[in-house]
PDB file of N, CA and C in Angstrom:
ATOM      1  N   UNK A   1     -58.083-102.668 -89.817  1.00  0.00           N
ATOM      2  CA  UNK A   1     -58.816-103.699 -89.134  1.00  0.00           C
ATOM      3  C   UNK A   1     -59.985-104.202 -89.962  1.00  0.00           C
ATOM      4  N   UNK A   2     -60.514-103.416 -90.811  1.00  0.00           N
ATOM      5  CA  UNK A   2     -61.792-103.872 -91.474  1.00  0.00           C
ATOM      6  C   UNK A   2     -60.838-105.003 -92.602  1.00  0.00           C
ATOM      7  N   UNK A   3     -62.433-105.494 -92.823  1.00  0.00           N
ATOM      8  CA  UNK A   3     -62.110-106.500 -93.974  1.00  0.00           C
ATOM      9  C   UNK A   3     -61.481-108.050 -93.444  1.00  0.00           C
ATOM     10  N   UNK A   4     -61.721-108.659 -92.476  1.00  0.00           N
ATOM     11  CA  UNK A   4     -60.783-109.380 -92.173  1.00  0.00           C
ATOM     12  C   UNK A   4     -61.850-109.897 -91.193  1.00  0.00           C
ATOM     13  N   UNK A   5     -61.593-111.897 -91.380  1.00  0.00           N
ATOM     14  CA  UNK A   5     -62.534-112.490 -90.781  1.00  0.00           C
ATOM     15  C   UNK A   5     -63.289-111.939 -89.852  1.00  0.00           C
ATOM     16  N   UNK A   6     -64.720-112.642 -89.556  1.00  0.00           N
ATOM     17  CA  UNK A   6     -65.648-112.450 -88.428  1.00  0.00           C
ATOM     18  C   UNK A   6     -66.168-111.088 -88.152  1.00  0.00           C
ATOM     19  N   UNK A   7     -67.399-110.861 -87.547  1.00  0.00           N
ATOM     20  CA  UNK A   7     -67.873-109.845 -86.904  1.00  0.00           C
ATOM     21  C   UNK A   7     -68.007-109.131 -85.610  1.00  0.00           C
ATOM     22  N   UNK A   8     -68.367-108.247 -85.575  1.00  0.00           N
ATOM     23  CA  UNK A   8     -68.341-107.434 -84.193  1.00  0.00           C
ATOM     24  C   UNK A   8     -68.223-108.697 -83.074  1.00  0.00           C
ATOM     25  N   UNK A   9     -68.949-109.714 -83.051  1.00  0.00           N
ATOM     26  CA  UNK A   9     -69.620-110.309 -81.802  1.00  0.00           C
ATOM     27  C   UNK A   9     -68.174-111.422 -81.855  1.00  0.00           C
ATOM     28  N   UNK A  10     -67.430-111.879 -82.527  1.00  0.00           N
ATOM     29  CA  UNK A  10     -66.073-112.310 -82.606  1.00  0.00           C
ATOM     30  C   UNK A  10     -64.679-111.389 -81.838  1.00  0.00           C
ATOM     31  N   UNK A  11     -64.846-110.211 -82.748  1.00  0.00           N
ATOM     32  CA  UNK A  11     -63.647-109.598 -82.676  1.00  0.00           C
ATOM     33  C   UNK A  11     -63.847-109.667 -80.856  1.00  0.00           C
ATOM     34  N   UNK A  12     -65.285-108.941 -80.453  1.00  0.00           N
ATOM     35  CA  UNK A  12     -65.487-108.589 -78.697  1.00  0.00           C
ATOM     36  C   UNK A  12     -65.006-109.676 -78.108  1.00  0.00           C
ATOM     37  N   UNK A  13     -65.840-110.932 -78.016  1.00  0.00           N
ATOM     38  CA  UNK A  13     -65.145-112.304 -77.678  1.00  0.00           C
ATOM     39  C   UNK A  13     -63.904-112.658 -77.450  1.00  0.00           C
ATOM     40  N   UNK A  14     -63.038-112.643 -78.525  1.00  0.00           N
ATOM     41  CA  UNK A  14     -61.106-112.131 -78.913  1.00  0.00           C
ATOM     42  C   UNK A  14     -60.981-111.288 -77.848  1.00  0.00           C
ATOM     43  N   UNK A  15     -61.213-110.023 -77.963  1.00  0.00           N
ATOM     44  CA  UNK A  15     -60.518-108.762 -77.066  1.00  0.00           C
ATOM     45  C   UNK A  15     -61.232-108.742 -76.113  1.00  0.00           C
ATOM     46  N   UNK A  16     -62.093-108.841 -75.183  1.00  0.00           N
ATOM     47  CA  UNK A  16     -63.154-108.404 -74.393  1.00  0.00           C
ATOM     48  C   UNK A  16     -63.743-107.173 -74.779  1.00  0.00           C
ATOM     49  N   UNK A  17     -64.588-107.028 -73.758  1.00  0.00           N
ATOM     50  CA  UNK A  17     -64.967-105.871 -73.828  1.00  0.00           C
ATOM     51  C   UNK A  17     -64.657-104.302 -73.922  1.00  0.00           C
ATOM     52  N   UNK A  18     -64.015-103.872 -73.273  1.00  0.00           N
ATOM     53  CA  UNK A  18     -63.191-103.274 -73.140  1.00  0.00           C
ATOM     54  C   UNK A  18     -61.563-102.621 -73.787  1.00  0.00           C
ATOM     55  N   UNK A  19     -61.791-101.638 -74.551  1.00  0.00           N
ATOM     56  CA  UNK A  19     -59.966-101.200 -74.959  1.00  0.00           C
ATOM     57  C   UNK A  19     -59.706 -99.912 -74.492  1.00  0.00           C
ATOM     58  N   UNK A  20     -58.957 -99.645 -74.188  1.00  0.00           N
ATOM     59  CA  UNK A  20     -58.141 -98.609 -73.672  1.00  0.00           C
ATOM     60  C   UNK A  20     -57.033 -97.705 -75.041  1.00  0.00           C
ATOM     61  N   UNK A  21     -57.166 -96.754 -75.316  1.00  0.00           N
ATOM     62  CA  UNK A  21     -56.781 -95.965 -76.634  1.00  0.00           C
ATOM     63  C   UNK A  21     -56.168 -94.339 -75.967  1.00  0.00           C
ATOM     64  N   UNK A  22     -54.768 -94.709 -76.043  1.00  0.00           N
ATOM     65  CA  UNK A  22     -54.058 -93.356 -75.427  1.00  0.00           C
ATOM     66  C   UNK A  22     -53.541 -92.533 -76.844  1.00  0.00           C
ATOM     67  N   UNK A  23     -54.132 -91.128 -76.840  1.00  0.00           N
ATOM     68  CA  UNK A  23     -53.873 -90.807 -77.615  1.00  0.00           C
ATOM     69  C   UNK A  23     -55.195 -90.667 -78.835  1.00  0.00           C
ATOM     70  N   UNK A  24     -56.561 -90.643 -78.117  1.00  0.00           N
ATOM     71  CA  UNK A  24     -57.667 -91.302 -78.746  1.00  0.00           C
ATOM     72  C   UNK A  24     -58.511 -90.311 -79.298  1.00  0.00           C
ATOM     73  N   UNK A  25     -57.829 -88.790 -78.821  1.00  0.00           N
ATOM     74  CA  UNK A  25     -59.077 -87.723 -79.102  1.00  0.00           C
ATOM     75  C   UNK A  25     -58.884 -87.009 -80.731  1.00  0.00           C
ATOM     76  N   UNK A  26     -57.871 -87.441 -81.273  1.00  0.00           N
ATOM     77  CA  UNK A  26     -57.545 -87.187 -82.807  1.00  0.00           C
ATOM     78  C   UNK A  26     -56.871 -87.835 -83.619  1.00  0.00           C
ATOM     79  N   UNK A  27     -56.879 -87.172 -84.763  1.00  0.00           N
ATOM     80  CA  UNK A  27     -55.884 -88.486 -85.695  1.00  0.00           C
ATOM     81  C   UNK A  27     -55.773 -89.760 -85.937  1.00  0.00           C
ATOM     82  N   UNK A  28     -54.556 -90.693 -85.568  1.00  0.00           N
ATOM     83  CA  UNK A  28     -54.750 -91.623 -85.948  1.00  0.00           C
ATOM     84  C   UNK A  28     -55.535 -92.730 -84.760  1.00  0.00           C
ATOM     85  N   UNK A  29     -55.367 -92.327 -83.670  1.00  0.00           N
ATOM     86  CA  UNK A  29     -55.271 -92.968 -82.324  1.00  0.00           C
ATOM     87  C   UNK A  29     -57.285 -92.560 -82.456  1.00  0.00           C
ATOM     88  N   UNK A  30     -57.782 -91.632 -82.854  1.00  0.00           N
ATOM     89  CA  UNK A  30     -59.312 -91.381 -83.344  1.00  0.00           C
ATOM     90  C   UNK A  30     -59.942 -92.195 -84.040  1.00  0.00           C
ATOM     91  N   UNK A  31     -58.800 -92.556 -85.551  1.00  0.00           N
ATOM     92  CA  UNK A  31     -59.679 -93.436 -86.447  1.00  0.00           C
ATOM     93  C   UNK A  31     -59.637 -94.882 -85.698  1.00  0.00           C
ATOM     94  N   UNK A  32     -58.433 -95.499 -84.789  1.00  0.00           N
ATOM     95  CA  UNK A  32     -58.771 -96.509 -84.417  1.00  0.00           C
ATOM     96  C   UNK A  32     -59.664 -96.625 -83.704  1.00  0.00           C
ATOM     97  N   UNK A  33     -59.715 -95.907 -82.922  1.00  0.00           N
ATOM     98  CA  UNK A  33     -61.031 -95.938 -81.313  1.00  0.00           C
ATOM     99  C   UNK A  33     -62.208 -95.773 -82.410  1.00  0.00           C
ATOM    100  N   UNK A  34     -62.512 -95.266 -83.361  1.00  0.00           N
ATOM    101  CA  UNK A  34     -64.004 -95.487 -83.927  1.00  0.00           C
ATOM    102  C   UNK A  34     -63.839 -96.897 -84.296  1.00  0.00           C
ATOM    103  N   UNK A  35     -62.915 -97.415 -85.301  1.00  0.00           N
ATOM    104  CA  UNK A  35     -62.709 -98.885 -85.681  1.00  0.00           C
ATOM    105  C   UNK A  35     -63.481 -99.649 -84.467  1.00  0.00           C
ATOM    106  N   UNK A  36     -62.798 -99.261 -83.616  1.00  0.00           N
ATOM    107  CA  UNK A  36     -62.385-100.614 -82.122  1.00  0.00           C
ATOM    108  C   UNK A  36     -64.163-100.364 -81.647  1.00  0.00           C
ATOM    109  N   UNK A  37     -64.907 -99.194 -81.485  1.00  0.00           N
ATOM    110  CA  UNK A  37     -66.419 -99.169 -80.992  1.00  0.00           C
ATOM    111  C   UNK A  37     -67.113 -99.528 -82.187  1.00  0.00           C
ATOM    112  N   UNK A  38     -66.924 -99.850 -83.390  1.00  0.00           N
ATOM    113  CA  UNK A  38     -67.396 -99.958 -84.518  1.00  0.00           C
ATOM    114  C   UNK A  38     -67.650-101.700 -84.576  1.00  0.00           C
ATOM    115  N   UNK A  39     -66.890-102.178 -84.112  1.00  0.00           N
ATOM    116  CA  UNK A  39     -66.572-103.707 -83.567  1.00  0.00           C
ATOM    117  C   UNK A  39     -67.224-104.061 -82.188  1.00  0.00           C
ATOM    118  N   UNK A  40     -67.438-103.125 -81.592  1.00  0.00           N
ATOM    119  CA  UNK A  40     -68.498-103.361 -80.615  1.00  0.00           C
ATOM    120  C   UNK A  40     -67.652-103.295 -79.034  1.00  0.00           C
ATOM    121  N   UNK A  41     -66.358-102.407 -79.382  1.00  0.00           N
ATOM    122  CA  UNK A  41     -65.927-102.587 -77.988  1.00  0.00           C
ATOM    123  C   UNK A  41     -66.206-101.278 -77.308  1.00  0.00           C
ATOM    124  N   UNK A  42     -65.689-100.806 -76.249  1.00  0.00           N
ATOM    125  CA  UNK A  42     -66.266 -99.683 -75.392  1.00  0.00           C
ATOM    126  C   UNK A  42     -65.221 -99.581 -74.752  1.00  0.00           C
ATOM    127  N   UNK A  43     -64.730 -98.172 -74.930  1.00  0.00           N
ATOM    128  CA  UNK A  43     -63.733 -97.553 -74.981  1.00  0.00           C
ATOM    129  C   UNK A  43     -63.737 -96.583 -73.652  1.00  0.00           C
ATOM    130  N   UNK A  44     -62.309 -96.815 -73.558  1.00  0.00           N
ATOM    131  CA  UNK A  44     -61.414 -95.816 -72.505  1.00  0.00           C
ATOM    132  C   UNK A  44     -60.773 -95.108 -73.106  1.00  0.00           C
ATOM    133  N   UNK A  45     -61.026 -93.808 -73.225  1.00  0.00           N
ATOM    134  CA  UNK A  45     -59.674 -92.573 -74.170  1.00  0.00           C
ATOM    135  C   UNK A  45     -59.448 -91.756 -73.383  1.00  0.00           C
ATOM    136  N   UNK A  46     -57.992 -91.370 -73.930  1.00  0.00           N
ATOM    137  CA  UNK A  46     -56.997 -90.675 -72.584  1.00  0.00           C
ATOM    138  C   UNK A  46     -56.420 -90.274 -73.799  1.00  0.00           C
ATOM    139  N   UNK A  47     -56.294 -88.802 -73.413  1.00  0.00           N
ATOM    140  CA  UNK A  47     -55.632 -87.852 -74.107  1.00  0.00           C
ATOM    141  C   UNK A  47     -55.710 -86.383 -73.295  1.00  0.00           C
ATOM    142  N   UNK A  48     -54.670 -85.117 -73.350  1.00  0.00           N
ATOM    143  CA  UNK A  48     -54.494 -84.211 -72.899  1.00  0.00           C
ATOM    144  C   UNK A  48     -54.978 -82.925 -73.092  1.00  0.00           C
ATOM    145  N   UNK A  49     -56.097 -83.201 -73.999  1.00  0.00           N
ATOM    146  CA  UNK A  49     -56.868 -82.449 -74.584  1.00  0.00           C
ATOM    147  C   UNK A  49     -58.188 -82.318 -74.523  1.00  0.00           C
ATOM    148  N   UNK A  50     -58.443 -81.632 -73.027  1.00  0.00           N
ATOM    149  CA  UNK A  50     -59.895 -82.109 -73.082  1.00  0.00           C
ATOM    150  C   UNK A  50     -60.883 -82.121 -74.088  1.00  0.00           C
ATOM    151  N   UNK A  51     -61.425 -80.950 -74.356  1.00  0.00           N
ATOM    152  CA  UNK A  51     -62.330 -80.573 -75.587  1.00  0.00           C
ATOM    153  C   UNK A  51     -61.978 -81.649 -76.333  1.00  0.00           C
ATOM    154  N   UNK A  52     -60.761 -81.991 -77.224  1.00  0.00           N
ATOM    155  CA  UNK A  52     -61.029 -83.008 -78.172  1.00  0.00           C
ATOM    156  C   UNK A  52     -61.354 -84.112 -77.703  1.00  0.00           C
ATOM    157  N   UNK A  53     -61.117 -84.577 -76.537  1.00  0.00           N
ATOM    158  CA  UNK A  53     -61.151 -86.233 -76.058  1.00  0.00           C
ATOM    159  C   UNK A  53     -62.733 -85.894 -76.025  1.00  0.00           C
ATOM    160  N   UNK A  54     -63.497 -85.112 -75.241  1.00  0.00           N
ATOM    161  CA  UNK A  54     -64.816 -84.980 -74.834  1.00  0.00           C
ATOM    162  C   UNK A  54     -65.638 -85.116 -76.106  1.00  0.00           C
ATOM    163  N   UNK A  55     -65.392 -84.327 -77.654  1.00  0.00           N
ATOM    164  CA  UNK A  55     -65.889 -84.541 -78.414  1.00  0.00           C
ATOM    165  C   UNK A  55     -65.925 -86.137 -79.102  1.00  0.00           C
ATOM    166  N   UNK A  56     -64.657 -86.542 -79.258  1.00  0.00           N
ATOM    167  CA  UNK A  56     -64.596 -87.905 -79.784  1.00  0.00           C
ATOM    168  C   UNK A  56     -65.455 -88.448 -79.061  1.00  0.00           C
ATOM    169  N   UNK A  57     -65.399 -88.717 -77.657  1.00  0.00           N
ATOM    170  CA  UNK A  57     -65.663 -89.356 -76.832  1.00  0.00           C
ATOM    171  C   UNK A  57     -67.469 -89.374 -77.077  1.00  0.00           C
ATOM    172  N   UNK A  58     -68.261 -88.091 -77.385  1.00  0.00           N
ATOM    173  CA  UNK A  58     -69.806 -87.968 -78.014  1.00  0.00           C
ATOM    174  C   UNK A  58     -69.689 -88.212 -78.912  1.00  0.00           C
ATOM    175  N   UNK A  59     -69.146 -88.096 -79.973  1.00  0.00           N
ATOM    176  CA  UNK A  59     -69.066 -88.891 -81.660  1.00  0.00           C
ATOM    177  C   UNK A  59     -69.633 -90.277 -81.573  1.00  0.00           C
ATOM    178  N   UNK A  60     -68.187 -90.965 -80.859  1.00  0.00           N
ATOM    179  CA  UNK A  60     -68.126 -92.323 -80.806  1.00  0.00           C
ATOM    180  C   UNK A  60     -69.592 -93.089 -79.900  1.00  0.00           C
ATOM    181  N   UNK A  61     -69.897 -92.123 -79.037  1.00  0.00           N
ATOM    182  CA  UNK A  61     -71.338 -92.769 -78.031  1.00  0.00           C
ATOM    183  C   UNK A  61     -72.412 -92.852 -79.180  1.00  0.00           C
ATOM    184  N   UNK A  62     -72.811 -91.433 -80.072  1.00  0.00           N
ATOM    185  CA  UNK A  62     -73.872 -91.188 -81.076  1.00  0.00           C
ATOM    186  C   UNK A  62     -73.515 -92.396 -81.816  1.00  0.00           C
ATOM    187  N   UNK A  63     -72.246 -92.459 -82.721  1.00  0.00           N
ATOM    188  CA  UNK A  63     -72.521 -93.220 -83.973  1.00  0.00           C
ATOM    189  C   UNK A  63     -72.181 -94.365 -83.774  1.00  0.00           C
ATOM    190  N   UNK A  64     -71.592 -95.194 -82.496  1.00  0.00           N
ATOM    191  CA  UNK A  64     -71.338 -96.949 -82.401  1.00  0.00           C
ATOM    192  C   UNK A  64     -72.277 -97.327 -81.604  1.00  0.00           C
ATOM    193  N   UNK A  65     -72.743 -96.520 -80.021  1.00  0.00           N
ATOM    194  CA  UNK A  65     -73.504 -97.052 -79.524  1.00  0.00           C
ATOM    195  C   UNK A  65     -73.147 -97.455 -78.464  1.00  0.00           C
ATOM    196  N   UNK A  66     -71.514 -97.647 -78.184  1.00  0.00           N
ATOM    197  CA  UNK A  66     -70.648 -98.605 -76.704  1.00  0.00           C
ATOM    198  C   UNK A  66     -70.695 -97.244 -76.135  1.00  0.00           C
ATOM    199  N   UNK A  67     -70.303 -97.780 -74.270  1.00  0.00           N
ATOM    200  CA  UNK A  67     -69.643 -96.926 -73.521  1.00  0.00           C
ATOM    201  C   UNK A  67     -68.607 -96.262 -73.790  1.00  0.00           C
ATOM    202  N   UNK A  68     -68.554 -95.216 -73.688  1.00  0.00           N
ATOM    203  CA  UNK A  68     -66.559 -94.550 -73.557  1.00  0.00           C
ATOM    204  C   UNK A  68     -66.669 -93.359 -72.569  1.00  0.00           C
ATOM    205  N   UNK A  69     -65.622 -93.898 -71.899  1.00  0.00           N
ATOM    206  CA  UNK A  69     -65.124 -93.456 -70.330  1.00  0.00           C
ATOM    207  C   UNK A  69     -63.868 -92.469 -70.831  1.00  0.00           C
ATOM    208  N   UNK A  70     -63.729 -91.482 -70.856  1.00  0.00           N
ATOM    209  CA  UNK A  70     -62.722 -90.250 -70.679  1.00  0.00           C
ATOM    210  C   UNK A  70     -61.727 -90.500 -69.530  1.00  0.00           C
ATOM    211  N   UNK A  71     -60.708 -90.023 -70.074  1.00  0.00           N
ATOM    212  CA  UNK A  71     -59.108 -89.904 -68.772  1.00  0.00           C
ATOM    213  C   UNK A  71     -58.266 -88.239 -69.661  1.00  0.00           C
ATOM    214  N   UNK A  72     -58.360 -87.020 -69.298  1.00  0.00           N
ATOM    215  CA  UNK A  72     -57.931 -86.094 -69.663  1.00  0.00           C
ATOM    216  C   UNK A  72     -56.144 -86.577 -68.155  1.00  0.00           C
ATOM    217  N   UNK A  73     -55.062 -86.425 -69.121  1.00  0.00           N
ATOM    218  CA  UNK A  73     -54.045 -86.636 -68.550  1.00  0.00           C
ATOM    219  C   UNK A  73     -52.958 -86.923 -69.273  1.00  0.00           C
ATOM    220  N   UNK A  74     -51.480 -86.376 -68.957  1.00  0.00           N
ATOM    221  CA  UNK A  74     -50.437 -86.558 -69.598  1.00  0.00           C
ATOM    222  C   UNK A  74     -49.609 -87.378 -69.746  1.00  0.00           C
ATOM    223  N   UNK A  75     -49.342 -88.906 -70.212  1.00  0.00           N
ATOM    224  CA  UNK A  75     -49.116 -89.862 -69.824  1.00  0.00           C
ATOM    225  C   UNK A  75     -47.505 -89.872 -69.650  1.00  0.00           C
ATOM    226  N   UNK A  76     -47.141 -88.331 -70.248  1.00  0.00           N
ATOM    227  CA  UNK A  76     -45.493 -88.220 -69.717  1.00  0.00           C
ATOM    228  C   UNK A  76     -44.984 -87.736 -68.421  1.00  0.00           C
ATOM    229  N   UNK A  77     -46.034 -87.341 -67.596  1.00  0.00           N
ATOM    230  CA  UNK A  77     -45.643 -86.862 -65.969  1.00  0.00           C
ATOM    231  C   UNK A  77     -45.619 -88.212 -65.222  1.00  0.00           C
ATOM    232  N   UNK A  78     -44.768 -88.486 -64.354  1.00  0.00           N
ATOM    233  CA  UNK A  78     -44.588 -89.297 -63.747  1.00  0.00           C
ATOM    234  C   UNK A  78     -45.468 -90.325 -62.764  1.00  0.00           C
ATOM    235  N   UNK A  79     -46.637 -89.787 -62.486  1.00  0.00           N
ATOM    236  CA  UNK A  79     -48.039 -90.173 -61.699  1.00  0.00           C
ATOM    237  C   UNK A  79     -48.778 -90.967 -62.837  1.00  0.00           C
ATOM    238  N   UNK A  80     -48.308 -90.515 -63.882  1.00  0.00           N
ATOM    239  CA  UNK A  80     -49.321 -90.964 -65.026  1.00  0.00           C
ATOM    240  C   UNK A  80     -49.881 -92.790 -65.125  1.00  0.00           C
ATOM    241  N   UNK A  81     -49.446 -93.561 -64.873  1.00  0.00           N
ATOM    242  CA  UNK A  81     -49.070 -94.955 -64.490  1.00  0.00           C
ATOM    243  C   UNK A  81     -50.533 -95.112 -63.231  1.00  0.00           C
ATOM    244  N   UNK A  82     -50.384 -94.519 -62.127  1.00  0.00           N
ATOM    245  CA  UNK A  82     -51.100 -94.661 -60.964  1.00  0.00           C
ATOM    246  C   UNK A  82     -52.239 -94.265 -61.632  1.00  0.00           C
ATOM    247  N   UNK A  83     -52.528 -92.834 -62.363  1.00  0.00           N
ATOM    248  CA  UNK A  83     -53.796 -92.482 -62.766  1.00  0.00           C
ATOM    249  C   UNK A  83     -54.482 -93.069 -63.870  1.00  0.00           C
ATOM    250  N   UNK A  84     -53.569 -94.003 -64.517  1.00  0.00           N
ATOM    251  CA  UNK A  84     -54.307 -94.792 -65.591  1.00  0.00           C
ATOM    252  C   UNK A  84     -55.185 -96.069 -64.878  1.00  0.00           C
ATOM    253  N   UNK A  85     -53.988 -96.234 -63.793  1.00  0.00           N
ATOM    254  CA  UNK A  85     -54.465 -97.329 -63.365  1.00  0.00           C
ATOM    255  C   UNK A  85     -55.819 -97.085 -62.728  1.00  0.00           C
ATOM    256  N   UNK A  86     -56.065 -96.254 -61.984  1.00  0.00           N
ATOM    257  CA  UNK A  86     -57.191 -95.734 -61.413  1.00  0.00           C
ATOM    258  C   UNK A  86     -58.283 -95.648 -62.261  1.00  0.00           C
ATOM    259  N   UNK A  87     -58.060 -94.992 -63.501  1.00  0.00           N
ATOM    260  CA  UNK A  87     -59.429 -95.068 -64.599  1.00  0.00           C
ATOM    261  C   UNK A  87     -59.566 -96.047 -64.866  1.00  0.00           C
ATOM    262  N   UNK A  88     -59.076 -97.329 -64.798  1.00  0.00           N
ATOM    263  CA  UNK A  88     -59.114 -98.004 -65.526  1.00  0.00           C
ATOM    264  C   UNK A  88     -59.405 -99.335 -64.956  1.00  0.00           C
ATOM    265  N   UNK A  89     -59.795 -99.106 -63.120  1.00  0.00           N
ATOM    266  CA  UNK A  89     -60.251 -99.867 -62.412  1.00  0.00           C
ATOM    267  C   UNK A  89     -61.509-100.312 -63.212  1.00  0.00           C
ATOM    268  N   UNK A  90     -61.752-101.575 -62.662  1.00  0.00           N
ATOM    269  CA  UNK A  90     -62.827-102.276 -62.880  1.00  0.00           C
ATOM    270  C   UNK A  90     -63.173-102.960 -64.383  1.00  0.00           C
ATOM    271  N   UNK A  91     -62.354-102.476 -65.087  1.00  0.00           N
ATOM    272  CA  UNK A  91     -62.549-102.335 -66.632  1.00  0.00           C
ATOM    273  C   UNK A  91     -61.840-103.584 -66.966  1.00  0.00           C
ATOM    274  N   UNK A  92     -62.589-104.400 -67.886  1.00  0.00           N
ATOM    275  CA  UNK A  92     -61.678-105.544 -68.252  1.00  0.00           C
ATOM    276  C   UNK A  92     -61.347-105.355 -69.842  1.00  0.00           C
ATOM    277  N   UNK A  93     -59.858-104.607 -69.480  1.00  0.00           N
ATOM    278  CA  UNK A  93     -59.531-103.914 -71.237  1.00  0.00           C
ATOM    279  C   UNK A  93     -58.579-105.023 -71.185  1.00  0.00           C
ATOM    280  N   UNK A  94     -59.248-105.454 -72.901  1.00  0.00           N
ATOM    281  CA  UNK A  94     -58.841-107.069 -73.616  1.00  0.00           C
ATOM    282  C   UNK A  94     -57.433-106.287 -74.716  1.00  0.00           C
ATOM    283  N   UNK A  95     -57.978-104.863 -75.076  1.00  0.00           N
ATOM    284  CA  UNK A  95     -56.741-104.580 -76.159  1.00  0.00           C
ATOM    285  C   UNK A  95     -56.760-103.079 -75.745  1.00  0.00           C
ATOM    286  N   UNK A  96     -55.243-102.900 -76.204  1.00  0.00           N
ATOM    287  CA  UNK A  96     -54.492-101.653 -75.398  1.00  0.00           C
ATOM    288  C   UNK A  96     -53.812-100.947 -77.041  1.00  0.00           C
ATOM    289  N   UNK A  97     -54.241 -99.374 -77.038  1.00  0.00           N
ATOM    290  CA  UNK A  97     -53.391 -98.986 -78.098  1.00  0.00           C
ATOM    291  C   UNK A  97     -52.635 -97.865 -77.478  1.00  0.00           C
ATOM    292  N   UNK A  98     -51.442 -97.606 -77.741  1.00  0.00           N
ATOM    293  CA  UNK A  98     -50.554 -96.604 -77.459  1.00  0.00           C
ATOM    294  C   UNK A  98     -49.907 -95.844 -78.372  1.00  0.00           C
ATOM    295  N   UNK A  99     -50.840 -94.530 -78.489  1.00  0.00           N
ATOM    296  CA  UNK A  99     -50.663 -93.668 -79.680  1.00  0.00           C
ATOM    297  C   UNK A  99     -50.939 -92.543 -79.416  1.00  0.00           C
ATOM    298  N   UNK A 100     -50.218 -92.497 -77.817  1.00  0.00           N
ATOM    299  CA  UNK A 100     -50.133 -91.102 -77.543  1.00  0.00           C
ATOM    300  C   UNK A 100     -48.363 -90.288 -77.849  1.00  0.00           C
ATOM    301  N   UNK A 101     -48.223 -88.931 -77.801  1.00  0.00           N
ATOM    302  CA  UNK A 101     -47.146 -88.668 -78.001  1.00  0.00           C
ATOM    303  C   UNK A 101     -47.519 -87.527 -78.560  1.00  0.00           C
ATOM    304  N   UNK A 102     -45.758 -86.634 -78.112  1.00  0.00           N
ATOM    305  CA  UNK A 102     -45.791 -85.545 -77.994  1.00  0.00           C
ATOM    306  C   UNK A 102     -44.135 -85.168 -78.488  1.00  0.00           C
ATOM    307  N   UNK A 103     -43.852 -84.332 -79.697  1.00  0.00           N
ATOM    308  CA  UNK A 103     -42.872 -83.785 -80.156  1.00  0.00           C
ATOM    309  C   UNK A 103     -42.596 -82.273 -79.680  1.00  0.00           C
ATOM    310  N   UNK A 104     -41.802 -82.075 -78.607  1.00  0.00           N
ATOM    311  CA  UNK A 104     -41.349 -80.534 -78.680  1.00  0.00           C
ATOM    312  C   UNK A 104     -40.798 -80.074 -78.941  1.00  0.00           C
ATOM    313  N   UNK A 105     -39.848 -81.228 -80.589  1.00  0.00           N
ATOM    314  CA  UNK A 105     -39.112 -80.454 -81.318  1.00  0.00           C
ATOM    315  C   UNK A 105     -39.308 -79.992 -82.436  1.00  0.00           C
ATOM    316  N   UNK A 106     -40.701 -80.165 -83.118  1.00  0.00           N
ATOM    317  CA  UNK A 106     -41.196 -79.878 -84.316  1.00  0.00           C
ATOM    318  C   UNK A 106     -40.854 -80.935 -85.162  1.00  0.00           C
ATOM    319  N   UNK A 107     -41.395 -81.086 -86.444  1.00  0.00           N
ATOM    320  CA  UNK A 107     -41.018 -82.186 -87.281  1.00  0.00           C
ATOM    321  C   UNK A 107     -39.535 -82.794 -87.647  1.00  0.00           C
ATOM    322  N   UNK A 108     -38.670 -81.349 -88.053  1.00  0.00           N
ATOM    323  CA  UNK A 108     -37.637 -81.396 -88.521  1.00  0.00           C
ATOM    324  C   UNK A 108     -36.467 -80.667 -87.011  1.00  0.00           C
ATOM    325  N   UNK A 109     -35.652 -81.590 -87.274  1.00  0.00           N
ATOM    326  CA  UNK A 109     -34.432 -81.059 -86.428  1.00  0.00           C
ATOM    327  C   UNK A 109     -33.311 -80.355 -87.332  1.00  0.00           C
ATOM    328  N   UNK A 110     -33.115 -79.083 -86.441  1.00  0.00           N
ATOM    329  CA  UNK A 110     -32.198 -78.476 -87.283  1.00  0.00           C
ATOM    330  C   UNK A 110     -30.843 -79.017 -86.605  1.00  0.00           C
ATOM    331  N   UNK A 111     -29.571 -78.807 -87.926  1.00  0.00           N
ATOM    332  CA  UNK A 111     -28.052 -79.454 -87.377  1.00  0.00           C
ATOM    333  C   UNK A 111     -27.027 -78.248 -86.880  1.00  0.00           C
TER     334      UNK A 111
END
């Protein structure tokens, strides 16, 4: 995302306020949600991990400065849909990343 026309007060404008980042408390779905508060948006992260979501979630408040609202939840149980929707009342999320996921077969499949 860096490097590429306009500033924070653009990109927000474009997306609203608001993004929503499943999958947000590590890795890659981490480096974006800093990107996305780095740009000035204020974040919703949902991930199944509390401790990590909770930490990102203080990272990102200390070093950007936006809101970020926590959702600890598995977005593969079937309720998951209703409970997003619920966090996510009131919130006018302009951009949505989906980079949650879960392998329970390990990297490699054996034949």
């Amino acid at each position: 995302m860096s490097g590429r026309g306009g500033g924070p007060e653009e990109f927000r404008r474009k997306y609203g306020p608001w993004a929503l980042v499943a999958g947000g408390s590590q890795g890659i779905g981490a480096c974006l949600a800093a990107e996305l508060a780095a740009r000035g948006l204020n974040l919703l992260l949902v991930a199944r991990r509390r401790e990590a979501l909770e930490a990102s979630a203080r990272e990102l408040q200390g070093s950007a400065g936006v809101e970020v609202r926590t959702l600890c939840a598995d977005l593969a149980v079937p309720s998951a849909a209703h409970t997003l929707q619920a966090a996510a009342a009131g919130l006018e999320i302009g951009l949505l990343v989906l980079n949650a996921a879960a392998a329970y077969t390990g990297l490699f499949l054996r034949s």
